[in-house]
PDB file of N, CA and C in Angstrom:
ATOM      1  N   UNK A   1     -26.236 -25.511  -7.265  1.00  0.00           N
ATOM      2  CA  UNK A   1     -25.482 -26.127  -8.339  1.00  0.00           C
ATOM      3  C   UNK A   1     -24.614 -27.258  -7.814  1.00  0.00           C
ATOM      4  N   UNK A   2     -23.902 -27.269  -6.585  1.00  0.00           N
ATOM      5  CA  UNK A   2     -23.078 -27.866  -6.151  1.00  0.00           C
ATOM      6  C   UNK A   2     -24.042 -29.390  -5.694  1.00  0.00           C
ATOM      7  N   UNK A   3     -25.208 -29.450  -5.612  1.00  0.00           N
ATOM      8  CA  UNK A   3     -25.926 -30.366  -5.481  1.00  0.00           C
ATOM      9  C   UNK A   3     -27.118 -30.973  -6.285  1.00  0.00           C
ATOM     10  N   UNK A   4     -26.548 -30.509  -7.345  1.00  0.00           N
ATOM     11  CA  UNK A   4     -26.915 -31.096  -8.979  1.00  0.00           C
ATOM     12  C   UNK A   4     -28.193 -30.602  -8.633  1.00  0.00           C
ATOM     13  N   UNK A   5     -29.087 -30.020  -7.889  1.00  0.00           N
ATOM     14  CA  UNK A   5     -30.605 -29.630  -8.579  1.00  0.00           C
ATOM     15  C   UNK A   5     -31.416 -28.872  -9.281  1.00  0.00           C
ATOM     16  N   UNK A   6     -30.168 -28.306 -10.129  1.00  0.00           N
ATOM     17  CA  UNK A   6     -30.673 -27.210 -10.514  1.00  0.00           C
ATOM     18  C   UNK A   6     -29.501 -27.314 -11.854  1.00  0.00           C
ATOM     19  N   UNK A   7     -30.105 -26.812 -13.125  1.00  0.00           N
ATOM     20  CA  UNK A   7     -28.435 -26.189 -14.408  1.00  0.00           C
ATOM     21  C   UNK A   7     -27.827 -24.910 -14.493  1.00  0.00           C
ATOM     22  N   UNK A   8     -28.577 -24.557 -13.863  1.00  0.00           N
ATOM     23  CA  UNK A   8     -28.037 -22.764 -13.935  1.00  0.00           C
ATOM     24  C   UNK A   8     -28.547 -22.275 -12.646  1.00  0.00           C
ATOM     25  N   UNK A   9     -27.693 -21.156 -12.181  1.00  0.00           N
ATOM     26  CA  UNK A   9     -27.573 -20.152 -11.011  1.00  0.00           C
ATOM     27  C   UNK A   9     -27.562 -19.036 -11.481  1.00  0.00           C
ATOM     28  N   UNK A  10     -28.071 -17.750 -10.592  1.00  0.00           N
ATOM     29  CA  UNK A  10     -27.813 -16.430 -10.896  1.00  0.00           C
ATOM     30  C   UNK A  10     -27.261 -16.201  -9.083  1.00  0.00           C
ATOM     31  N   UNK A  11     -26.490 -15.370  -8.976  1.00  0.00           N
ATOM     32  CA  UNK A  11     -25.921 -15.000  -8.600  1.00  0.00           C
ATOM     33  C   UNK A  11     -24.939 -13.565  -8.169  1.00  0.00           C
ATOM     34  N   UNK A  12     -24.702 -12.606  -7.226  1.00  0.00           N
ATOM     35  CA  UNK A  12     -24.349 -11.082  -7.366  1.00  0.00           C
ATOM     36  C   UNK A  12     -22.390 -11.599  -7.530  1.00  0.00           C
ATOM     37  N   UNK A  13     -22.398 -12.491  -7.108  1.00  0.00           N
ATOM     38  CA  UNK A  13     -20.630 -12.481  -6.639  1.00  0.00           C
ATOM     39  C   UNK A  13     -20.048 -14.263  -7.736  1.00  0.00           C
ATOM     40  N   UNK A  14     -18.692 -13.877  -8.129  1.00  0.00           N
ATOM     41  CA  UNK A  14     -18.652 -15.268  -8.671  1.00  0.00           C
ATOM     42  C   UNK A  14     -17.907 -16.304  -7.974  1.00  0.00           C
ATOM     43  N   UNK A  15     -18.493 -17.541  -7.942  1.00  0.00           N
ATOM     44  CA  UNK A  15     -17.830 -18.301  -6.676  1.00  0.00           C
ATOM     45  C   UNK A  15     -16.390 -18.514  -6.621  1.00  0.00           C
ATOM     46  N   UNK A  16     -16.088 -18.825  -5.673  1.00  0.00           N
ATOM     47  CA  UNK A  16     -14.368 -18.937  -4.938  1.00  0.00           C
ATOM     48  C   UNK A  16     -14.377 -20.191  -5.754  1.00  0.00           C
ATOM     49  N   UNK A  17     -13.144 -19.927  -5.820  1.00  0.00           N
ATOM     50  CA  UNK A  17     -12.057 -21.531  -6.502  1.00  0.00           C
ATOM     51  C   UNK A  17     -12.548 -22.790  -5.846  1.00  0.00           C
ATOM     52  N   UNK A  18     -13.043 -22.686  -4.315  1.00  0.00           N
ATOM     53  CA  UNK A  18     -12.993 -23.681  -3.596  1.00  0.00           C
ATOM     54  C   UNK A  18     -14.477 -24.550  -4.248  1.00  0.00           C
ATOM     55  N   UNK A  19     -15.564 -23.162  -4.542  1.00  0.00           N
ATOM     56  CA  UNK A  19     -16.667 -23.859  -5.087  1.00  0.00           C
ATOM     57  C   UNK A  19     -16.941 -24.125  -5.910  1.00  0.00           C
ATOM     58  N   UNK A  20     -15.721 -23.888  -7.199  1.00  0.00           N
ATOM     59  CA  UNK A  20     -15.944 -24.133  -8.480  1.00  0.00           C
ATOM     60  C   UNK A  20     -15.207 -25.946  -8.272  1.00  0.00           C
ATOM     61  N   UNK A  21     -14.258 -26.040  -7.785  1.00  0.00           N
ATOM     62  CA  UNK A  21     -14.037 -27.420  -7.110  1.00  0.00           C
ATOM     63  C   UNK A  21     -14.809 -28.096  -6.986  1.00  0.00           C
ATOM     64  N   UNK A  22     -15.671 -27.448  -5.731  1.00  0.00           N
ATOM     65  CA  UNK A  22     -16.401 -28.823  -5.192  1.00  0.00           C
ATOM     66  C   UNK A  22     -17.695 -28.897  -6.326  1.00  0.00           C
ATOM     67  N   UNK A  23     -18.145 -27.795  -7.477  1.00  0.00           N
ATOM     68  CA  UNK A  23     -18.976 -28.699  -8.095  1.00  0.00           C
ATOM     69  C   UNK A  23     -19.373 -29.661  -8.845  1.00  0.00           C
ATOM     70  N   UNK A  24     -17.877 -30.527  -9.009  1.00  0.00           N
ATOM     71  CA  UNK A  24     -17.892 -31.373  -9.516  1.00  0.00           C
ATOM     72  C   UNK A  24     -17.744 -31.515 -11.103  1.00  0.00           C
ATOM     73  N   UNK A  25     -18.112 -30.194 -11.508  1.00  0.00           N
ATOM     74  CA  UNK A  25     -17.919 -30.165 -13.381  1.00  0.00           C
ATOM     75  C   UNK A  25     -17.451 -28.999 -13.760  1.00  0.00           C
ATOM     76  N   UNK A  26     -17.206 -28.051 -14.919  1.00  0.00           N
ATOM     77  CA  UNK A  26     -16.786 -27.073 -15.216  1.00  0.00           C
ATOM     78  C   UNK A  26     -17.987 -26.287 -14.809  1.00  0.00           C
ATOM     79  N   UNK A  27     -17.433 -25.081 -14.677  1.00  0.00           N
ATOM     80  CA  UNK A  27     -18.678 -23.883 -14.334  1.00  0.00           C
ATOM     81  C   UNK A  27     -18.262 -22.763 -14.896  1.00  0.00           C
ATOM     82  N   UNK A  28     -19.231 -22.152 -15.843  1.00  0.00           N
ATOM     83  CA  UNK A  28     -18.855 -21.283 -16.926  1.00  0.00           C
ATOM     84  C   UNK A  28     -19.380 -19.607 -16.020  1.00  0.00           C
ATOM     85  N   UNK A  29     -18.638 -18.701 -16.009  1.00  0.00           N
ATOM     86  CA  UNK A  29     -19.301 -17.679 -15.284  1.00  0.00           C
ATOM     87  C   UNK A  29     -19.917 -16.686 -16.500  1.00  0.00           C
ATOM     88  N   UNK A  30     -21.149 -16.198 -16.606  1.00  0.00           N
ATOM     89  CA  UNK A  30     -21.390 -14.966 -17.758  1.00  0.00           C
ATOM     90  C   UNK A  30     -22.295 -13.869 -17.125  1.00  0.00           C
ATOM     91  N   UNK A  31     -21.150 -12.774 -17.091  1.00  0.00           N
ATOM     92  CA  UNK A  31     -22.084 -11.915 -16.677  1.00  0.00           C
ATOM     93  C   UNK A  31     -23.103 -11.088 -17.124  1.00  0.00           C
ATOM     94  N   UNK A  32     -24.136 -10.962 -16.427  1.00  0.00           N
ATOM     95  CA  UNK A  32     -25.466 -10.387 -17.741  1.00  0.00           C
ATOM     96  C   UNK A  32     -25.885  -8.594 -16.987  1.00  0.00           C
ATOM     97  N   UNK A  33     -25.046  -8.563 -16.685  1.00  0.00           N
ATOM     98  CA  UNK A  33     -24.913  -7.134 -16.019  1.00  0.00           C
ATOM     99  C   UNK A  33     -24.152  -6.225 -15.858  1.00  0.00           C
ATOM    100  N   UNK A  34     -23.788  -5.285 -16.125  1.00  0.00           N
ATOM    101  CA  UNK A  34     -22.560  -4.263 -16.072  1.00  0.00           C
ATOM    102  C   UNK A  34     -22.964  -2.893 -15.460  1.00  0.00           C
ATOM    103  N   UNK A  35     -22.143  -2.166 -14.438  1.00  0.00           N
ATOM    104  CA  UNK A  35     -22.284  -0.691 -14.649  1.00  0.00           C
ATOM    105  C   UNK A  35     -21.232   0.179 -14.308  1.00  0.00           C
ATOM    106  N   UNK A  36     -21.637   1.404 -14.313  1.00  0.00           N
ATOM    107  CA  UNK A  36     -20.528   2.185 -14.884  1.00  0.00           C
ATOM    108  C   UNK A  36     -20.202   3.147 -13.841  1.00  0.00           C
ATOM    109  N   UNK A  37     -19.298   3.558 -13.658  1.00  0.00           N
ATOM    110  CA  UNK A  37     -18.992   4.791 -12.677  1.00  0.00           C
ATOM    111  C   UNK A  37     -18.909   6.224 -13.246  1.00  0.00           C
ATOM    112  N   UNK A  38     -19.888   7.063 -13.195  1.00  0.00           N
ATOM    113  CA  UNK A  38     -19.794   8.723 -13.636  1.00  0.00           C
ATOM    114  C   UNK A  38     -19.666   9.325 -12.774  1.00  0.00           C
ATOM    115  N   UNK A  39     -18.180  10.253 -13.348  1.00  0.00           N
ATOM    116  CA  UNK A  39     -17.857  11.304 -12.813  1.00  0.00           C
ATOM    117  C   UNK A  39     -18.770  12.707 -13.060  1.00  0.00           C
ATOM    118  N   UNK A  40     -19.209  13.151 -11.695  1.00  0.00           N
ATOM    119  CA  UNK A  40     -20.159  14.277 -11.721  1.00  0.00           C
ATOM    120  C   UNK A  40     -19.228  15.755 -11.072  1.00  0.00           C
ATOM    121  N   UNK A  41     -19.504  16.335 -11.497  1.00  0.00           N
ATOM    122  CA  UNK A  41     -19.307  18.108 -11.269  1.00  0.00           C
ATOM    123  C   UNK A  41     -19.952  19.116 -11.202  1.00  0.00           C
ATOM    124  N   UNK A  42     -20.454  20.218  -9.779  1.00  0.00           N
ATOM    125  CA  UNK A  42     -20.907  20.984 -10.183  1.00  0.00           C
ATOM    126  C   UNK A  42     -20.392  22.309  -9.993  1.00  0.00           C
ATOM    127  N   UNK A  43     -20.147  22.579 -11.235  1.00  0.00           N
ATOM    128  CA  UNK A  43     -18.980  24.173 -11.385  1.00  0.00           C
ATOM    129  C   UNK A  43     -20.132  25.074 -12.089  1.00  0.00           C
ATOM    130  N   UNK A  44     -19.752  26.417 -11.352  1.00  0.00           N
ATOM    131  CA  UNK A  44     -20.697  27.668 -11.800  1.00  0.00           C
ATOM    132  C   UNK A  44     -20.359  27.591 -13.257  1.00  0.00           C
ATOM    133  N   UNK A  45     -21.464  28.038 -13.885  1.00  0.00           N
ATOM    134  CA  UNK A  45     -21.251  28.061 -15.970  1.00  0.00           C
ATOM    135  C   UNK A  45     -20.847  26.458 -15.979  1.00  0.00           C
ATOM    136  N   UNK A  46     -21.407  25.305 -15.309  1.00  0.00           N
ATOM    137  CA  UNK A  46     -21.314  24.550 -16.137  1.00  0.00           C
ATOM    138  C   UNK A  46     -20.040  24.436 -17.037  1.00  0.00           C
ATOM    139  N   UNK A  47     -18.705  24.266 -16.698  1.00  0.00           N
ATOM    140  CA  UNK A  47     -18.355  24.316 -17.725  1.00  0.00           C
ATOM    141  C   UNK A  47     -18.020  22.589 -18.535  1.00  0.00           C
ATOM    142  N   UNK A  48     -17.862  22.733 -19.726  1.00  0.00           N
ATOM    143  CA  UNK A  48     -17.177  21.215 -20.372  1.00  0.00           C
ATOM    144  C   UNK A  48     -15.928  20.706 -19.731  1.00  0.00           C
ATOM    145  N   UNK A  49     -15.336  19.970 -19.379  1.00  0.00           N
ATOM    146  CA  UNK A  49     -14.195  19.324 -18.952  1.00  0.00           C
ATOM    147  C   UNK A  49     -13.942  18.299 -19.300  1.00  0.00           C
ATOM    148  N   UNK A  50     -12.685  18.022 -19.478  1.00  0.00           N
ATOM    149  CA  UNK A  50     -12.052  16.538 -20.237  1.00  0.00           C
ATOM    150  C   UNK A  50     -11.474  16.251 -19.289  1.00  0.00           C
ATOM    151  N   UNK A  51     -11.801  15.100 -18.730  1.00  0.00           N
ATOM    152  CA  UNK A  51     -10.438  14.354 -17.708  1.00  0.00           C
ATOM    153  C   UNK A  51     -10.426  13.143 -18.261  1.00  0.00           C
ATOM    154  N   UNK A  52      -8.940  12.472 -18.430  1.00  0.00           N
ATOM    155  CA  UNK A  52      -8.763  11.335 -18.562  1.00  0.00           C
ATOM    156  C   UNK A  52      -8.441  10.467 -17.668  1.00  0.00           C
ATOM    157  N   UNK A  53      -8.190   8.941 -17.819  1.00  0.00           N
ATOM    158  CA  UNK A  53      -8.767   8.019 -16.904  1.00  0.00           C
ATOM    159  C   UNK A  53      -7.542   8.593 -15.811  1.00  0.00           C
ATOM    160  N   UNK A  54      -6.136   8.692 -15.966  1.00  0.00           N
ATOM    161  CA  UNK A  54      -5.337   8.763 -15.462  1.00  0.00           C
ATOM    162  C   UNK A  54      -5.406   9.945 -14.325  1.00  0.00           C
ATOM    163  N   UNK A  55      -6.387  11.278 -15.094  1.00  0.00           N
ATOM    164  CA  UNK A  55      -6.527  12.078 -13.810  1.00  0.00           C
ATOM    165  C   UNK A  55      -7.819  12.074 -12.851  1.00  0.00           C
ATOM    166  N   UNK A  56      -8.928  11.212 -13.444  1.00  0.00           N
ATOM    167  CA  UNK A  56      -9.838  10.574 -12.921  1.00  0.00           C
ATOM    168  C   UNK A  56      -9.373   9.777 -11.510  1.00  0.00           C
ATOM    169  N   UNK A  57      -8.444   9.212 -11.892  1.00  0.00           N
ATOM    170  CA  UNK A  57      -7.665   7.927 -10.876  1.00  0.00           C
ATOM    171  C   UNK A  57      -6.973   9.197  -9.664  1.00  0.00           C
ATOM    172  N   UNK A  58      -6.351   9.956  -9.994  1.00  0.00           N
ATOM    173  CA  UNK A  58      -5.925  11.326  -9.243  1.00  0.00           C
ATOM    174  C   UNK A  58      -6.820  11.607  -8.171  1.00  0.00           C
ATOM    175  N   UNK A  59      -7.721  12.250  -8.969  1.00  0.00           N
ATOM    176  CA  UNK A  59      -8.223  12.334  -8.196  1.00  0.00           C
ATOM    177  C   UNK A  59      -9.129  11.865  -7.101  1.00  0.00           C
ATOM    178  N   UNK A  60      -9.285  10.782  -7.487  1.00  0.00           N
ATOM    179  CA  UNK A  60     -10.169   9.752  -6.389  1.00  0.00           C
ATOM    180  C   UNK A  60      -8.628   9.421  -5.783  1.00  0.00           C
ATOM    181  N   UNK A  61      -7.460   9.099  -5.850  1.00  0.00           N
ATOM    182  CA  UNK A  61      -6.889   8.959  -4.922  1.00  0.00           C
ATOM    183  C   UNK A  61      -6.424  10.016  -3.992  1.00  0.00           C
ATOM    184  N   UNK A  62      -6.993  11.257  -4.332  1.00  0.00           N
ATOM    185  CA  UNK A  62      -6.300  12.733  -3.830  1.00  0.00           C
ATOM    186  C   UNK A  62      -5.088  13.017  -3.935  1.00  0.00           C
ATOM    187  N   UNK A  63      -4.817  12.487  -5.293  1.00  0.00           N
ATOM    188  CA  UNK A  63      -3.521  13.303  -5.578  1.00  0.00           C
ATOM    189  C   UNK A  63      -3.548  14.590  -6.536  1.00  0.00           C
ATOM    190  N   UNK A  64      -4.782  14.694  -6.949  1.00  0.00           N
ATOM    191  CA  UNK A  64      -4.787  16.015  -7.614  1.00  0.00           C
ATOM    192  C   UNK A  64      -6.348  16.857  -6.627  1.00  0.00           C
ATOM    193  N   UNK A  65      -6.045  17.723  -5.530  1.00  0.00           N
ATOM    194  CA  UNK A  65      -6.830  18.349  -4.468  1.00  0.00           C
ATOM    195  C   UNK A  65      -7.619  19.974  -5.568  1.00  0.00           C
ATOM    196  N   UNK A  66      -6.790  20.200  -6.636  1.00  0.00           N
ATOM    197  CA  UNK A  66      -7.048  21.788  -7.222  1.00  0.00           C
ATOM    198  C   UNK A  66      -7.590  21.554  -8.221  1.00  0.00           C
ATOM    199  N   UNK A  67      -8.614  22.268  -8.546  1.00  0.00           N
ATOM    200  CA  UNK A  67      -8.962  22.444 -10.216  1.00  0.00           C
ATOM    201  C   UNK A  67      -7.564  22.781 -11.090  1.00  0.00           C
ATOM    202  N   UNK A  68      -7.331  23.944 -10.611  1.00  0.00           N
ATOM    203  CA  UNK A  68      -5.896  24.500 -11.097  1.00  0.00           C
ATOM    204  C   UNK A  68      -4.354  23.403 -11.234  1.00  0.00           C
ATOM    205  N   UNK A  69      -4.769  22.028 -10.788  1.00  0.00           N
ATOM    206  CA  UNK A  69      -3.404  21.340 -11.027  1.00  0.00           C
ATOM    207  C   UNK A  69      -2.943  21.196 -12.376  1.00  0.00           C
ATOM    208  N   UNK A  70      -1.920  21.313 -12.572  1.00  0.00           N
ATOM    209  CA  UNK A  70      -1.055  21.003 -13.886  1.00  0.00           C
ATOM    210  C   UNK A  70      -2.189  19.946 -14.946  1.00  0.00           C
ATOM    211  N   UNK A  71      -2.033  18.836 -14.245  1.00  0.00           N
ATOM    212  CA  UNK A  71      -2.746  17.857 -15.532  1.00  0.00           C
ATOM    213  C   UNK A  71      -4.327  17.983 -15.949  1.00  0.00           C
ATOM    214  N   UNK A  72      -4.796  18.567 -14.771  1.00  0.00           N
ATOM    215  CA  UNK A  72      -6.546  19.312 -15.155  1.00  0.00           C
ATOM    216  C   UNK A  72      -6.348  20.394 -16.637  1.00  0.00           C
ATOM    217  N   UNK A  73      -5.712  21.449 -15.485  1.00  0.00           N
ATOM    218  CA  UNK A  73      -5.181  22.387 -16.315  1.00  0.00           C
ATOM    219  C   UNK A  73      -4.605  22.410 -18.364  1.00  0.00           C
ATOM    220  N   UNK A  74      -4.027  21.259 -18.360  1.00  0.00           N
ATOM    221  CA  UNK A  74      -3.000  20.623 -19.540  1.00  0.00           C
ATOM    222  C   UNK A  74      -4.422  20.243 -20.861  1.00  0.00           C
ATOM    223  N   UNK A  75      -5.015  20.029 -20.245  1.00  0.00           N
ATOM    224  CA  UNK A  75      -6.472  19.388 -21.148  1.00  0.00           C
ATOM    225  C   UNK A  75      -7.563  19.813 -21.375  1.00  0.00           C
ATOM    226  N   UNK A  76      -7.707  21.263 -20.359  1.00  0.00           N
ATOM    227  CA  UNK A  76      -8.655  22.273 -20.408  1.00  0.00           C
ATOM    228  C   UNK A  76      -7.957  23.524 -20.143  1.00  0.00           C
ATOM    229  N   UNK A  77      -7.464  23.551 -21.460  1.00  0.00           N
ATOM    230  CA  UNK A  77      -6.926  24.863 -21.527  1.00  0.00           C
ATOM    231  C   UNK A  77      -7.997  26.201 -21.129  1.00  0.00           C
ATOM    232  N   UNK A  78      -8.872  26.263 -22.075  1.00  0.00           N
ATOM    233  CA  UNK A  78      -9.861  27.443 -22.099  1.00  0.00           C
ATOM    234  C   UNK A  78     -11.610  27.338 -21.007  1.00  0.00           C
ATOM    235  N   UNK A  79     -11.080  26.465 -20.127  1.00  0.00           N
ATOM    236  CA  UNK A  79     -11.832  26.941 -18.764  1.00  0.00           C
ATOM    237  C   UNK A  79     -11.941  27.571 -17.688  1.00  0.00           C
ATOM    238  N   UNK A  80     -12.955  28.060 -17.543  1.00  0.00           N
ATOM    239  CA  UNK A  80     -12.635  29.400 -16.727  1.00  0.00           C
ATOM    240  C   UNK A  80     -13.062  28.404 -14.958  1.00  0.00           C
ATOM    241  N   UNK A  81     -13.126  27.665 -14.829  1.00  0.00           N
ATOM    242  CA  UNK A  81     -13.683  26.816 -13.890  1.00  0.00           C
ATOM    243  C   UNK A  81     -11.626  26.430 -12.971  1.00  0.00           C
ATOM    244  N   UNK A  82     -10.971  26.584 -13.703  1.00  0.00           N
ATOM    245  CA  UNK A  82      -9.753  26.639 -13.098  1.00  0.00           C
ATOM    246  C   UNK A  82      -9.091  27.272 -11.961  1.00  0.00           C
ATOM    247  N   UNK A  83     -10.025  28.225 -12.161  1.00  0.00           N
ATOM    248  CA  UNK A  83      -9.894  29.681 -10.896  1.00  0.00           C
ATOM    249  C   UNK A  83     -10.489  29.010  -9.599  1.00  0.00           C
ATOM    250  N   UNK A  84     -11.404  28.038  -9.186  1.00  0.00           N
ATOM    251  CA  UNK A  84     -11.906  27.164  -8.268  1.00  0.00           C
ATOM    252  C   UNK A  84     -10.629  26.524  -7.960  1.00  0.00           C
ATOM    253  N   UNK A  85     -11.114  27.071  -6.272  1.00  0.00           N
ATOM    254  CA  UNK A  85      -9.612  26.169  -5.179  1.00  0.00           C
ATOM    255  C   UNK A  85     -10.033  24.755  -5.184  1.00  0.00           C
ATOM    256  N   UNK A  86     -11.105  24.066  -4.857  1.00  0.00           N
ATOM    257  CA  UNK A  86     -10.790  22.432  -4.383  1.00  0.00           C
ATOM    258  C   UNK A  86     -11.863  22.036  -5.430  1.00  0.00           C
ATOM    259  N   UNK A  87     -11.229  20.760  -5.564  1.00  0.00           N
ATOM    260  CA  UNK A  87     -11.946  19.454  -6.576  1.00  0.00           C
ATOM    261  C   UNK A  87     -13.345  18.970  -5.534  1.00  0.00           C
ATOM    262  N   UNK A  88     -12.594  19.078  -4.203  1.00  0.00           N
ATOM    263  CA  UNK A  88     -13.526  18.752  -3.181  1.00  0.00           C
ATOM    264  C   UNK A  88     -14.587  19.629  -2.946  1.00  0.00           C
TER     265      UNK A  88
END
């Protein structure tokens, strides 16, 4: 793009400031791709669980290590999957 031979690029990453600069004209970015991150679990009986984004974030940062923590706990009241020591 930066050497006019072409009108359009595809691309995995969107260019640095420096190369939207040097191409000389506006450069519109659109991404035609998205995906998603699922949270997976495997607890005996399967059970249903609700986590929200906030204890999602918990736990990928390891701040919530127990099934049994307070905010798991707070949103799944009637799981029996609580009695499990680590998330890990």
């Amino acid at each position: 793009m930066t050497k006019k031979t072409v009108d359009f690029g595809a691309t995995d990453a969107f260019m640095t400031e420096k190369e939207m600069n040097d191409a000389g004209a506006p450069v519109l970015h659109i991404p035609t791709c998205l995906g998603a991150v699922v949270v997976t679990y495997n607890l005996p009986g399967n059970p249903k669980l609700n986590l929200t984004p906030d204890v999602v974030a918990d736990i990928f940062l390891g701040n919530i290590k127990k099934w049994n923590d307070a905010k798991i706990a707070s949103i799944n009241r009637a799981s029996n999957c609580l009695t499990f020591p680590s998330v890990w």
